[in-house]
Protein backbone atom coordinates (compact mmCIF):
# COMPACT_ATOMS: atom_id res chain seq x y z
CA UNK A 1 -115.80 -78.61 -32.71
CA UNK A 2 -119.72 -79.63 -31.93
CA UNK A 3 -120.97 -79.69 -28.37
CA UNK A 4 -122.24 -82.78 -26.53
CA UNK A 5 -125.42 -82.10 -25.07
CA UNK A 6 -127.16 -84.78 -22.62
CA UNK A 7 -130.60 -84.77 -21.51
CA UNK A 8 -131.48 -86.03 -17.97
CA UNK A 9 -134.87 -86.32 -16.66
CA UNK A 10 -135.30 -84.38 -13.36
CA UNK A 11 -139.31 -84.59 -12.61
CA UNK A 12 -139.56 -83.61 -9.08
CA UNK A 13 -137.35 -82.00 -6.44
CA UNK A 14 -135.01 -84.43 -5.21
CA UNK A 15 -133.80 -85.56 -8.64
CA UNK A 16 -133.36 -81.61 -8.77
CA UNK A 17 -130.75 -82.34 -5.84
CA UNK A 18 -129.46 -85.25 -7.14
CA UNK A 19 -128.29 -83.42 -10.36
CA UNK A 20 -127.16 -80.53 -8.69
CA UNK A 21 -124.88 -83.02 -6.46
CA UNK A 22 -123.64 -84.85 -9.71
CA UNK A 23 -122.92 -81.33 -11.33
CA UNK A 24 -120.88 -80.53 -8.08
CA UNK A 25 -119.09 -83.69 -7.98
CA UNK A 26 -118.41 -83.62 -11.79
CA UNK A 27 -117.21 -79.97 -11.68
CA UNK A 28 -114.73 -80.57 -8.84
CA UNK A 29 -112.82 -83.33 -11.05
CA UNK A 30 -111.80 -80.85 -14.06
CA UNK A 31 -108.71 -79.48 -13.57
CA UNK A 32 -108.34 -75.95 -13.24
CA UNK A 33 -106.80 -73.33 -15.45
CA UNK A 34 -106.59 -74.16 -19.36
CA UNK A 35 -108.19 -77.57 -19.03
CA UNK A 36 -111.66 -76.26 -17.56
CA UNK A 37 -114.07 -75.97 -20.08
CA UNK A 38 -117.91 -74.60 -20.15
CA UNK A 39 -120.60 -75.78 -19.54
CA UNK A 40 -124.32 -74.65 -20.37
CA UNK A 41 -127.29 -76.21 -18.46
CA UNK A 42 -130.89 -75.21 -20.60
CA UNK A 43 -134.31 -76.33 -18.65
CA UNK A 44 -136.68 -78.11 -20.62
CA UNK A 45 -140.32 -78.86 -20.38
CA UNK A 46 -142.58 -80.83 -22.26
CA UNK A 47 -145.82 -81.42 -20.76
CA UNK A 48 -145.36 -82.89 -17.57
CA UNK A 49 -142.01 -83.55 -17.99
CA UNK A 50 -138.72 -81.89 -17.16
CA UNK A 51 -135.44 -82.70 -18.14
CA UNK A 52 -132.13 -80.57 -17.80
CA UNK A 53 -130.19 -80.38 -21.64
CA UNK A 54 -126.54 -80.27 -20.63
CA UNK A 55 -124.00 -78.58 -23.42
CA UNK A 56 -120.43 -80.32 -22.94
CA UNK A 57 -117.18 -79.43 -25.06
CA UNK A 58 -116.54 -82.97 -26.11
CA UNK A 59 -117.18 -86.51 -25.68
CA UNK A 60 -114.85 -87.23 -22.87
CA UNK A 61 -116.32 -84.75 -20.39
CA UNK A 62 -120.18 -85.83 -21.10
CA UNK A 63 -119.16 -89.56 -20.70
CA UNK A 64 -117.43 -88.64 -17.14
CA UNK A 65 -120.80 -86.38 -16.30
CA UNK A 66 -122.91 -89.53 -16.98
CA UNK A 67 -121.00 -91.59 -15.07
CA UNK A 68 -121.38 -89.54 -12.04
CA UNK A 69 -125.19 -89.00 -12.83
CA UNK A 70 -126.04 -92.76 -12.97
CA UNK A 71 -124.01 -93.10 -10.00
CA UNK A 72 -125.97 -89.90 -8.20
CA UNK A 73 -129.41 -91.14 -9.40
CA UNK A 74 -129.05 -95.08 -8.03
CA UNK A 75 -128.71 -93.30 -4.70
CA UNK A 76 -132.23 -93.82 -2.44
């Protein structure tokens, strides 16, 4: 099976905080045990910008890790 990856744009410091809240929140609602599955965050830059590359297992876990970032990055 392929990984998901997801790029989210993270230029200055408090959308740093904002995804590291969102990765919280999102890591807290896998279940434990068997059903927990890896993650791998990669920094990327590109000129002036910076965006975080997230690797997910499947689909279904970087759908529910968007959901919680658009929720996290409406926040003022």
């Amino acid at each position: 099976m392929s990984n998901v990856v997801v790029h989210v744009a993270v230029g200055d410091q408090q959308a740093e905080t904002r995804f590291a809240d969102a990765m919280e929140t999102f890591t807290r609602t896998q279940t434990s045990g068997a059903g927990v599955q890896e993650i791998t965050i990669k920094d990327v830059m590109s000129g002036q910008s910076h965006r975080k590359a997230v690797s997910f297992a499947d689909r279904e876990a970087a759908s529910q890790f968007l959901l919680i970032w658009r929720g996290q990055s409406r926040r003022p």
